[in-house]
Protein backbone atom coordinates (compact mmCIF):
# COMPACT_ATOMS: atom_id res chain seq x y z
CA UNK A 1 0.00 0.00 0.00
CA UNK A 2 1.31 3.63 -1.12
CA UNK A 3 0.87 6.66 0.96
CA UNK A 4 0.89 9.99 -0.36
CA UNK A 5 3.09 11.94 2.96
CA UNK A 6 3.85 15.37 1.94
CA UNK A 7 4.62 18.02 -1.07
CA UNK A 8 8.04 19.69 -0.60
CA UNK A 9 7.68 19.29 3.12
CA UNK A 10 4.12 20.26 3.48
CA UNK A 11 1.73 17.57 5.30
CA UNK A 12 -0.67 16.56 1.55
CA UNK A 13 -3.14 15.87 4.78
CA UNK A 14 -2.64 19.85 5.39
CA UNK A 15 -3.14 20.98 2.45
CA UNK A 16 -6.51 18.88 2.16
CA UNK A 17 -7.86 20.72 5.50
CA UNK A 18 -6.76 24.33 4.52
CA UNK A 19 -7.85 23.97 0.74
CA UNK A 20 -10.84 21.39 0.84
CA UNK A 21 -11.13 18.40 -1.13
CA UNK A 22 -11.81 17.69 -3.75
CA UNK A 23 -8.39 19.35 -4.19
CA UNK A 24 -5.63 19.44 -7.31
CA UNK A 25 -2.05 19.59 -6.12
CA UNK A 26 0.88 20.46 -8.65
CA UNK A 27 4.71 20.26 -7.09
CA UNK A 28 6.47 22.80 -8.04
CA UNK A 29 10.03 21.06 -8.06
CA UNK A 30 8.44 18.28 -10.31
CA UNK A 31 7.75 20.48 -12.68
CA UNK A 32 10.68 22.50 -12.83
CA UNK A 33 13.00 19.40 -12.88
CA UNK A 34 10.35 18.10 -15.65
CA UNK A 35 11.52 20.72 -18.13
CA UNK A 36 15.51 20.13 -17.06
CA UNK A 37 15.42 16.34 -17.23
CA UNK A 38 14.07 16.52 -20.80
CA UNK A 39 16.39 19.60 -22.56
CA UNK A 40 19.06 17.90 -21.06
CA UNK A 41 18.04 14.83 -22.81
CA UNK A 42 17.18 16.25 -26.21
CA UNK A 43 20.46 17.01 -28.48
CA UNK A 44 20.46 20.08 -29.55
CA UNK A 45 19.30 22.21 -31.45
CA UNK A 46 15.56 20.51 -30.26
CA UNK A 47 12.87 22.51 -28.41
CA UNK A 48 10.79 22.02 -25.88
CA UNK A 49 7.18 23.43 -26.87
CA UNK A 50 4.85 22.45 -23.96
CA UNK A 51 1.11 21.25 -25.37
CA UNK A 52 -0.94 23.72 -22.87
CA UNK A 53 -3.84 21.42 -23.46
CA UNK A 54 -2.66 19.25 -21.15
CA UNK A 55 -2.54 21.70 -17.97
CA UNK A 56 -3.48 24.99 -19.13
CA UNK A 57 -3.67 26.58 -15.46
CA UNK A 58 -1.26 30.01 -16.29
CA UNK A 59 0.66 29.32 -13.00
CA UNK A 60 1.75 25.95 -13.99
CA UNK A 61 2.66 27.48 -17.40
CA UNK A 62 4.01 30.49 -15.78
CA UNK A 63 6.62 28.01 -14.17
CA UNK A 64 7.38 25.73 -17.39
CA UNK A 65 8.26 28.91 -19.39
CA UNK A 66 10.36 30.23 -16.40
CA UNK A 67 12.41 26.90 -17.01
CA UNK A 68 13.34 27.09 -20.56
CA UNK A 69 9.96 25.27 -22.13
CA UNK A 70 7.97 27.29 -24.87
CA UNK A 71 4.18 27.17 -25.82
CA UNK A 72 1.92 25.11 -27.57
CA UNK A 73 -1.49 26.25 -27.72
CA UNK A 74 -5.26 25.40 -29.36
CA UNK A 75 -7.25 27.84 -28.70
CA UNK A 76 -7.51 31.66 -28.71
CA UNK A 77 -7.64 31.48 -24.22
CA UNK A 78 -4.87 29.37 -24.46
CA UNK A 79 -3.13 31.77 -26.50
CA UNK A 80 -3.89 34.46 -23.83
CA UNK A 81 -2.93 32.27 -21.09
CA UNK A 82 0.79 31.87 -22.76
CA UNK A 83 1.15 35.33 -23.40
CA UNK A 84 0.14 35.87 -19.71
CA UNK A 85 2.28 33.54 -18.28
CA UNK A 86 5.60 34.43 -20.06
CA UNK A 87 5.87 33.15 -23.71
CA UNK A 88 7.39 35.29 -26.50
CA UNK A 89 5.16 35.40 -29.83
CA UNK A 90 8.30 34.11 -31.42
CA UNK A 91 8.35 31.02 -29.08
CA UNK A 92 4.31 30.53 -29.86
CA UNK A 93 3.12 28.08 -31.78
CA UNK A 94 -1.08 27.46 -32.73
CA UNK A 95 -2.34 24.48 -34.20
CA UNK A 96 -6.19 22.39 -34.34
CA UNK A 97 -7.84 21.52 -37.15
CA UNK A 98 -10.67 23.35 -36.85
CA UNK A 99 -9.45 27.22 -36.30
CA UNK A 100 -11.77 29.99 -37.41
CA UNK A 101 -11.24 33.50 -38.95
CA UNK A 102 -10.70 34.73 -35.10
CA UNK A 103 -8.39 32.31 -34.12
CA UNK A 104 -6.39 33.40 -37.16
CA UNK A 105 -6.78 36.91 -37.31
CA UNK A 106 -5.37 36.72 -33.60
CA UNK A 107 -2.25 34.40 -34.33
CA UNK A 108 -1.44 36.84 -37.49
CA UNK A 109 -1.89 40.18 -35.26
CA UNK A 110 0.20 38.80 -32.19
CA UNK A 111 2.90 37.59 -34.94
CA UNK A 112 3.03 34.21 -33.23
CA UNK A 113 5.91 32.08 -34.67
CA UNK A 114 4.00 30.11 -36.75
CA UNK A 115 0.35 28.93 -37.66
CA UNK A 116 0.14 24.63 -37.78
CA UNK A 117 -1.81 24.31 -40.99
CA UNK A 118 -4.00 21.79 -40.85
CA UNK A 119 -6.00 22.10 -44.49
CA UNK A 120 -5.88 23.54 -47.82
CA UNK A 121 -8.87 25.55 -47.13
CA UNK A 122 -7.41 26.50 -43.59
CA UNK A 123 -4.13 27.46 -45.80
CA UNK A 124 -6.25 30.12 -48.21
CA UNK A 125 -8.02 31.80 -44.99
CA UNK A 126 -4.40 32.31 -43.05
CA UNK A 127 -3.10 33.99 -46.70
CA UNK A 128 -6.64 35.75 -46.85
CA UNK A 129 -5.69 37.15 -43.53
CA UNK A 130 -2.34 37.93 -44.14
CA UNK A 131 -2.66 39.92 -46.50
CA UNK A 132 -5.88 41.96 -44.83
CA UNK A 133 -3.22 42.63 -42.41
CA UNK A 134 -0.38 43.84 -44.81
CA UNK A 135 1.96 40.81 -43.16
CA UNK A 136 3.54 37.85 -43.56
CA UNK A 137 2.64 34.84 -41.57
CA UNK A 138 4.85 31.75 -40.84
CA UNK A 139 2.96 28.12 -41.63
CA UNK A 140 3.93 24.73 -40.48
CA UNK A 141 2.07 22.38 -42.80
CA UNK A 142 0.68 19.24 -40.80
CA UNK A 143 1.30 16.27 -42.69
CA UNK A 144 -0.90 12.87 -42.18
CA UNK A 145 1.56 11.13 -43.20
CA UNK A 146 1.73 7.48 -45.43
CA UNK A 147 3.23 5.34 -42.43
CA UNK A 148 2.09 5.40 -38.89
CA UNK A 149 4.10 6.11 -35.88
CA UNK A 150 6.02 2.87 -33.72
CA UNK A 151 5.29 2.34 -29.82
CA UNK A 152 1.92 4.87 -29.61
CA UNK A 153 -0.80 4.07 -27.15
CA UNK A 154 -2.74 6.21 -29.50
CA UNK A 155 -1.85 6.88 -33.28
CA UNK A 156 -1.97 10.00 -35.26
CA UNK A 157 -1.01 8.96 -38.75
CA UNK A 158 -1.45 6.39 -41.51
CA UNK A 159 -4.85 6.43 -41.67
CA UNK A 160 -7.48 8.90 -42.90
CA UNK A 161 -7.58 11.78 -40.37
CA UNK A 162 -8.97 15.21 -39.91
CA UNK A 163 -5.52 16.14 -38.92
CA UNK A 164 -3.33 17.73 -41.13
CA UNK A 165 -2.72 17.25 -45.28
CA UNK A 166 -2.11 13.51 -46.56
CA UNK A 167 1.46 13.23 -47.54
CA UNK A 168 0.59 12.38 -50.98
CA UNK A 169 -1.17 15.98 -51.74
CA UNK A 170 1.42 18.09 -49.98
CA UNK A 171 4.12 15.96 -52.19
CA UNK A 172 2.15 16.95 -55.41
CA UNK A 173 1.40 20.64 -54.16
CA UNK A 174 4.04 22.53 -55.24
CA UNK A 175 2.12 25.07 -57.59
CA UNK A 176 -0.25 25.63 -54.65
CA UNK A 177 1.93 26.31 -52.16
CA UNK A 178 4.66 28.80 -54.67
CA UNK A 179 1.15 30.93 -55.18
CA UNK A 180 1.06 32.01 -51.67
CA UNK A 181 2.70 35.89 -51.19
CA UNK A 182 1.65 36.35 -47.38
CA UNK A 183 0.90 32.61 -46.14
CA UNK A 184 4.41 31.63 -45.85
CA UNK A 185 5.14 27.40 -45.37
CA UNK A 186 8.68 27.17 -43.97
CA UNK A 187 8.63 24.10 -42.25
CA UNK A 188 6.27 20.89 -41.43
CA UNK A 189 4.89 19.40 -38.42
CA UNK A 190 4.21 15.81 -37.97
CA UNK A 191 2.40 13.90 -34.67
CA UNK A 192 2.17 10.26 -35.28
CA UNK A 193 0.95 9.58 -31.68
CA UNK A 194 0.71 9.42 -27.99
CA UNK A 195 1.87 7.99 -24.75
CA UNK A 196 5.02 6.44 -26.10
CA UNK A 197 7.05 5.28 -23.19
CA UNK A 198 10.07 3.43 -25.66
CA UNK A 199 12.62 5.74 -26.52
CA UNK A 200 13.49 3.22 -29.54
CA UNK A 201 10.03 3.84 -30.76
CA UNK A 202 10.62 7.88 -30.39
CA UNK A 203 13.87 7.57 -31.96
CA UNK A 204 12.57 6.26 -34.85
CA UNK A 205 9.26 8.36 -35.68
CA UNK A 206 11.83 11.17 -34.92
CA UNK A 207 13.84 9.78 -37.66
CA UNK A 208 11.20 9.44 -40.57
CA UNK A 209 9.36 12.49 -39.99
CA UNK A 210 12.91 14.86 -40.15
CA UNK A 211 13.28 12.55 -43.72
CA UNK A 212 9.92 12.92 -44.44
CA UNK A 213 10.19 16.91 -44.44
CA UNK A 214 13.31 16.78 -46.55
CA UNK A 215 11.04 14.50 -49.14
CA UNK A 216 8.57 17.75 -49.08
CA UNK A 217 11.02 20.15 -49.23
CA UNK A 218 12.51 18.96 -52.32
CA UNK A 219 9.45 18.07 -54.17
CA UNK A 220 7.74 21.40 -52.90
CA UNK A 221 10.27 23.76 -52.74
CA UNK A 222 9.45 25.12 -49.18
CA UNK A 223 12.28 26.31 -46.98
CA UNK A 224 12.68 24.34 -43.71
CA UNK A 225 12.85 27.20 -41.11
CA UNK A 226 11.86 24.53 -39.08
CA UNK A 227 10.46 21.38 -38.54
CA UNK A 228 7.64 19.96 -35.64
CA UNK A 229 8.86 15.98 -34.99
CA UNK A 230 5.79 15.93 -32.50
CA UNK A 231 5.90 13.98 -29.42
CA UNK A 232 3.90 11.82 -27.69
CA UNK A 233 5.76 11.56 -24.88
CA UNK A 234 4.64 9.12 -21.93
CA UNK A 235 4.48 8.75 -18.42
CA UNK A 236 3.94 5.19 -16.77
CA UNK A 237 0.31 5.57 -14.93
CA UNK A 238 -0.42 1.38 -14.82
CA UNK A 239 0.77 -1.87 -13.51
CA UNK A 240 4.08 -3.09 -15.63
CA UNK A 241 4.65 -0.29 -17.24
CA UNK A 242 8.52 1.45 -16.73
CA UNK A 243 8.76 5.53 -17.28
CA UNK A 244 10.72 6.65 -20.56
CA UNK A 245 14.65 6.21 -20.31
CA UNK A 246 15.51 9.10 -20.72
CA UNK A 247 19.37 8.15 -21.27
CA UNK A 248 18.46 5.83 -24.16
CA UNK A 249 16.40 8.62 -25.86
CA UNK A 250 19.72 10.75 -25.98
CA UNK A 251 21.46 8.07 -27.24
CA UNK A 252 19.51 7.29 -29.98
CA UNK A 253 18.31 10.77 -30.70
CA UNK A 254 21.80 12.13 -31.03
CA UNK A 255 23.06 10.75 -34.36
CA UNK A 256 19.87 11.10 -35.81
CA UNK A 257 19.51 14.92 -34.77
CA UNK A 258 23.10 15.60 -35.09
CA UNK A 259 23.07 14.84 -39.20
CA UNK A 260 20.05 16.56 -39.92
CA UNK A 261 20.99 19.37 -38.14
CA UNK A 262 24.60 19.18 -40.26
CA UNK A 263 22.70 19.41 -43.72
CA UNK A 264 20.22 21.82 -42.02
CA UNK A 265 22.30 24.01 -39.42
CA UNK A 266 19.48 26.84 -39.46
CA UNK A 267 16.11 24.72 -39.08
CA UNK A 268 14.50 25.24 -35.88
CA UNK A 269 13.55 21.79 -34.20
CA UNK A 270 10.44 21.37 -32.20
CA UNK A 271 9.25 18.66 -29.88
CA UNK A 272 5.87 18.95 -28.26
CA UNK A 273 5.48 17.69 -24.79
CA UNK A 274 2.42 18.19 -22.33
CA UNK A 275 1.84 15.21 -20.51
CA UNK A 276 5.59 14.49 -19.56
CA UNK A 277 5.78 17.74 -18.24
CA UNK A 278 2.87 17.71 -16.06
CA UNK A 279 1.61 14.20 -15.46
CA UNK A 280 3.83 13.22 -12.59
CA UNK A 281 3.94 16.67 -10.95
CA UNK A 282 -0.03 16.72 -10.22
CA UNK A 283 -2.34 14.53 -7.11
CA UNK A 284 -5.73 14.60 -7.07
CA UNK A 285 -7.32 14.46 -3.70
CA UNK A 286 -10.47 13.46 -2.10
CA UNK A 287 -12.10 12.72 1.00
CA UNK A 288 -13.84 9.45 1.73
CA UNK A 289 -17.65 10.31 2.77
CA UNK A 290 -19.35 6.85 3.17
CA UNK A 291 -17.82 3.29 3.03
CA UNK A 292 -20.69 0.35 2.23
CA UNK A 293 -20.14 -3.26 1.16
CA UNK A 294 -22.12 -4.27 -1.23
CA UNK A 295 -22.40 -8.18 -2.42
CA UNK A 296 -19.17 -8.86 -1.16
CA UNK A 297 -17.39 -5.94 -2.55
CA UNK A 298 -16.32 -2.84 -0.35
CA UNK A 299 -17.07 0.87 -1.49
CA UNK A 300 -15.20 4.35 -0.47
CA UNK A 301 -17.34 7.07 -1.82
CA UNK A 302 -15.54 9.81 -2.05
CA UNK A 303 -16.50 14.00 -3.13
CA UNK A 304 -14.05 13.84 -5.99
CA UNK A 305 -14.66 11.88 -9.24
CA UNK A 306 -14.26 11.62 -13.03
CA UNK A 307 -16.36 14.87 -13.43
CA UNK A 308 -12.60 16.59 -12.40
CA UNK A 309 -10.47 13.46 -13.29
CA UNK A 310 -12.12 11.50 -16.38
CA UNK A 311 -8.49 10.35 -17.15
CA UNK A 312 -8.79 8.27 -14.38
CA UNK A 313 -11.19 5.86 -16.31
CA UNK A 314 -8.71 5.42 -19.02
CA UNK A 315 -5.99 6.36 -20.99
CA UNK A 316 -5.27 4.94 -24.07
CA UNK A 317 -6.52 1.66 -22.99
CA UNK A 318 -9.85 -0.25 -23.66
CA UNK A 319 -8.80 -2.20 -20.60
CA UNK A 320 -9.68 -0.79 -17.60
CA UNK A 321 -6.98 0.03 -15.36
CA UNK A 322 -6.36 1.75 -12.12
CA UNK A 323 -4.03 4.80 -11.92
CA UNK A 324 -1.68 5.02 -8.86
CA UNK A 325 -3.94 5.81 -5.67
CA UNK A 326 -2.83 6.29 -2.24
CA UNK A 327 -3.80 7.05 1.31
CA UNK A 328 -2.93 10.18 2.52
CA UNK A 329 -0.74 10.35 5.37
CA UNK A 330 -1.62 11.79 8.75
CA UNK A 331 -5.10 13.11 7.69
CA UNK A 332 -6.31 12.29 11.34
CA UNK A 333 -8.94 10.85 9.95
CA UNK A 334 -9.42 6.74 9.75
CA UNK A 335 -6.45 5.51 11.74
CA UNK A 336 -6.16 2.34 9.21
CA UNK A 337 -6.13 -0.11 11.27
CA UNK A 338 -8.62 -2.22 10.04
CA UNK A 339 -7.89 -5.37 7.73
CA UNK A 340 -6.09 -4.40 4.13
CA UNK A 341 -9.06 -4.41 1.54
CA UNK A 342 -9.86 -4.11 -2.33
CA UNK A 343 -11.87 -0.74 -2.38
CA UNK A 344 -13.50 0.91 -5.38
CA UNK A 345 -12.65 4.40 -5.55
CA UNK A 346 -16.18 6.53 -6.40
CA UNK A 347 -17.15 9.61 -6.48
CA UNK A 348 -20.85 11.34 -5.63
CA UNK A 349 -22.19 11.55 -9.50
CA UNK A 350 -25.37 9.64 -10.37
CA UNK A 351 -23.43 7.39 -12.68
CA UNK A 352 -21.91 3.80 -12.15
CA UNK A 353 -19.00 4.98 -14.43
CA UNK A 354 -18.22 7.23 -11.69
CA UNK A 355 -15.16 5.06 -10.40
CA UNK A 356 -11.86 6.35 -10.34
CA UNK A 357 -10.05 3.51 -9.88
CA UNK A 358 -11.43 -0.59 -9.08
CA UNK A 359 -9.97 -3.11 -6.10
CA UNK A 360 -7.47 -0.91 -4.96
CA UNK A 361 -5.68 -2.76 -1.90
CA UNK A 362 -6.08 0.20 1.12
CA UNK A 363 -6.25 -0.64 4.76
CA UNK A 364 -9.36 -0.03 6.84
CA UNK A 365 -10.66 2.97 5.55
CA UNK A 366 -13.45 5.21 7.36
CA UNK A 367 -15.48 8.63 6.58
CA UNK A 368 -13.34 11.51 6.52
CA UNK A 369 -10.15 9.63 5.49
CA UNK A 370 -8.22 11.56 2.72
CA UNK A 371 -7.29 9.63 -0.81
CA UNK A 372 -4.70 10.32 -3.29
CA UNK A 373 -4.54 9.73 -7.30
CA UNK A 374 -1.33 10.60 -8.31
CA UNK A 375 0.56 11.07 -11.37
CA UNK A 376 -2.78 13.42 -12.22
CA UNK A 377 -0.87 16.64 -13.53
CA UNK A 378 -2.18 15.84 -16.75
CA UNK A 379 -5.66 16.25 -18.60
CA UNK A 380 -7.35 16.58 -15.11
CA UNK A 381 -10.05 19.13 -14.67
CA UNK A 382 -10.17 20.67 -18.49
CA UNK A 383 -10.27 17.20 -19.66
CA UNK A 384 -13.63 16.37 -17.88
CA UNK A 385 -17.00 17.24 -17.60
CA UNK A 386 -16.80 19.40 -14.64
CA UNK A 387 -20.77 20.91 -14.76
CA UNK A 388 -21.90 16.72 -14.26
CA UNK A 389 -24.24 17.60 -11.43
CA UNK A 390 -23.37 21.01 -11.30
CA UNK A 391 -21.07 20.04 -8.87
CA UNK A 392 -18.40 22.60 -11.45
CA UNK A 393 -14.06 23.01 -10.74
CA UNK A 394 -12.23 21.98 -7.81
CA UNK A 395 -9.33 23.99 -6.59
CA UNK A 396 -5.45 23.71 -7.66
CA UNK A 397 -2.57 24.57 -5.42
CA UNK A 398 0.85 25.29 -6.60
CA UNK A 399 3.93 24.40 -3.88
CA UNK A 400 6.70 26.33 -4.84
CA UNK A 401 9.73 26.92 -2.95
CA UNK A 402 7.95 25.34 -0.07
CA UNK A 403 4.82 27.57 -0.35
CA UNK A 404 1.28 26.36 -1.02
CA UNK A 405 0.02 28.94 -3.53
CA UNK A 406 -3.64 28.77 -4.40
CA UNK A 407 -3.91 29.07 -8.56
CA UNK A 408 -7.34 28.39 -8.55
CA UNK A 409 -10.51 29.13 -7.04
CA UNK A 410 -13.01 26.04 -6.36
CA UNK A 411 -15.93 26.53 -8.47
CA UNK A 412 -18.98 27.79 -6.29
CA UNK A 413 -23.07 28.02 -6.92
CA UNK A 414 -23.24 31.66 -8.02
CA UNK A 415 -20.20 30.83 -10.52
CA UNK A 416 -22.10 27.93 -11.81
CA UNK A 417 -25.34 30.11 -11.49
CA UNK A 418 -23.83 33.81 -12.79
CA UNK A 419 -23.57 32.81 -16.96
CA UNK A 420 -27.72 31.63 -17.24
CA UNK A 421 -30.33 33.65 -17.90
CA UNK A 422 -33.12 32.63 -16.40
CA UNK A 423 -36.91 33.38 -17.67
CA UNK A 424 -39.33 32.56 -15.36
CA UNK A 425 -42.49 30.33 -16.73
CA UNK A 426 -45.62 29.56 -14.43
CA UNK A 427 -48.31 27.79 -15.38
């Protein structure tokens, strides 16, 4: 059995009675070393562009960016965010394949780095804009590439996709693209998939999408300014399953950086990362309120649930499987001393999908007792359906330096209440 003790020195059990539960807590060292155990791993000249999606809370970001990583973002808030928390427009990069005019306009006007094209039809709008605007803008085009990407728990390419331009038109699209006077494509961007935790498999994806944009470039003419190799970086949340060696990720990722950055010594390299960054950094905690056996089988029921941690119920897996939970230290609480048990994990929603995690061996536990997922820095609370019940956000904490900082308010009935009009009807 895993307990969850403190966060830099502060009592998680603490935190829990200052903050409430349910309660997000991010360490502040995790993420900082995070960003220094990955640049030091990538050769260079590779960057580190953190996917925002992942944790977009502007005081997490605030800290990535202080530590060297840039930004990644989908959406025109999570534009605002990284130009609130610290990224440069020239360290900005904006992709999804369904941006409108706005989204646009705004990426031209705040001269973000580049746009990630996703589309021919995307392509005219950003030259439409462009030139509106009496400026050039910098395109990545997204390529769905022919092959698909080794070691993914989720793939991005091979197959038809609403993501990005199929190889095979981009290859035969060099009179399309040499039209273009303010949409400008100097470089590509490829993502072939997700929660790789093989650095052999990253190695090689890296390899054939950084061959793959030479293919383009000479058949299309394009400049490579620079070149997106994706990501997909993954963290180990299950049973059997080792984090990424980060040592053999070097090793392989040196030769195959080092001559592509000798026939291209000006090409910017990017690597996306969000849930590396983030995952391992985050707990999510909640308080038991009722325990109940049931047929044999023994229930915590807990305030928290998968309306702020649907990740919980799976990632990249049709199997069901549990991520890490623990028992908070010290909550003063259940003393545990009752016989070790297989507990479902649930939370209060009307739902029996509303399990964060199945037979997870805890000792006695009692009403009151605190719980902790862990490795939950990732796709948490903007990655679930947080109005389920109205029951809306929980609050996130930041330690940093040894200080609990509060980066987020817990949603409360007049926020929930404050956006609806209400028309009264009687009968």
């Amino acid at each position: 059995m895993e307990s969850f003790e403190a966060v830099q020195g502060i009592r998680a059990a603490d935190l829990a009675d200052h903050y409430g539960t349910p309660l997000y807590v991010y360490d502040g060292e995790l993420l900082a070393g995070a960003v220094r155990s990955l640049a030091e791993a990538l050769p260079r000249p590779m960057e580190i562009f953190y996917s925002l999606k992942a944790n977009p809370n502007s005081s997490v970001c605030s800290l990535l960016f202080a530590h060297g990583a840039h930004a990644e973002v989908s959406s025109l808030v999570e534009l605002r965010t990284a130009r609130t928390a610290g990224a440069r427009p020239e360290n900005i990069i904006f992709l999804g394949p369904g941006k409108n005019a706005e989204d646009i306009r705004a990426c031209v006007q705040g001269r973000v780095y580049a746009i990630v094209c996703e589309s021919w039809e995307e392509l005219e709008l950003i030259e439409a804009t462009a030139r509106q605007a009496g400026l050039r803008q910098r395109v990545l085009l997204r390529i769905n590439p022919s092959f698909g990407g080794a070691g993914s728990r989720l793939a991005m390419g091979g197959k038809p996709r609403q993501f990005g331009i199929d190889e095979e038109q981009v290859l035969a699209g060099k009179d399309r693209l040499s039209a273009l006077t303010h949409a400008v494509p100097l470089g590509v961007h490829v993502y072939l998939g997700t929660r790789i935790l093989d650095a052999a498999a990253i190695v090689e994806n890296t390899a054939q999408v950084l061959a793959l944009a030479e293919r383009i470039a000479a058949a299309t003419g394009i400049e490579l300014e620079a070149v997106d190799v994706g990501g997909g970086l993954g963290v180990a949340y299950f049973e059997n399953e080792q984090d990424l060696d980060l040592d053999a990720l070097r090793a392989g990722l040196t030769p195959v950086v080092g001559d592509f950055a000798r026939r291209h010594p000006r090409t910017r390299l990017l690597l996306e990362s969000g849930r590396f960054l983030t995952a391992r950094a985050g707990a999510y905690l909640v308080r038991v309120q009722y325990v109940k056996e049931s047929r044999d089988t023994w229930f915590a029921v807990t305030d928290g649930g998968t309306h702020h941690h649907m990740a919980a119920v799976g990632v990249g897996s049709y199997a069901r499987r549990n991520f890490p939970v623990a028992a908070v230290a010290g909550d003063g609480a259940g003393d545990g001393a009752g016989p070790e048990r297989r507990w479902h994990i649930t939370g209060p929603l009307c739902t029996p999908e509303d399990t964060l995690a199945r037979g997870v061996p805890l000792p006695g536990l009692a009403p009151g007792d605190v719980l902790a997922v862990l490795r939950s820095g990732a796709y948490g609370p903007t990655a679930s359906p947080g109005l389920f019940l109205s029951h809306g956000f929980p609050a996130e904490v930041l330690v940093h330096e040894g200080r609990p900082l509060l980066v987020r308010d817990r949603d409360t009935a007049d926020d929930l209440l404050r956006k609806q009009r209400h028309h009264q009807f009687v009968q």
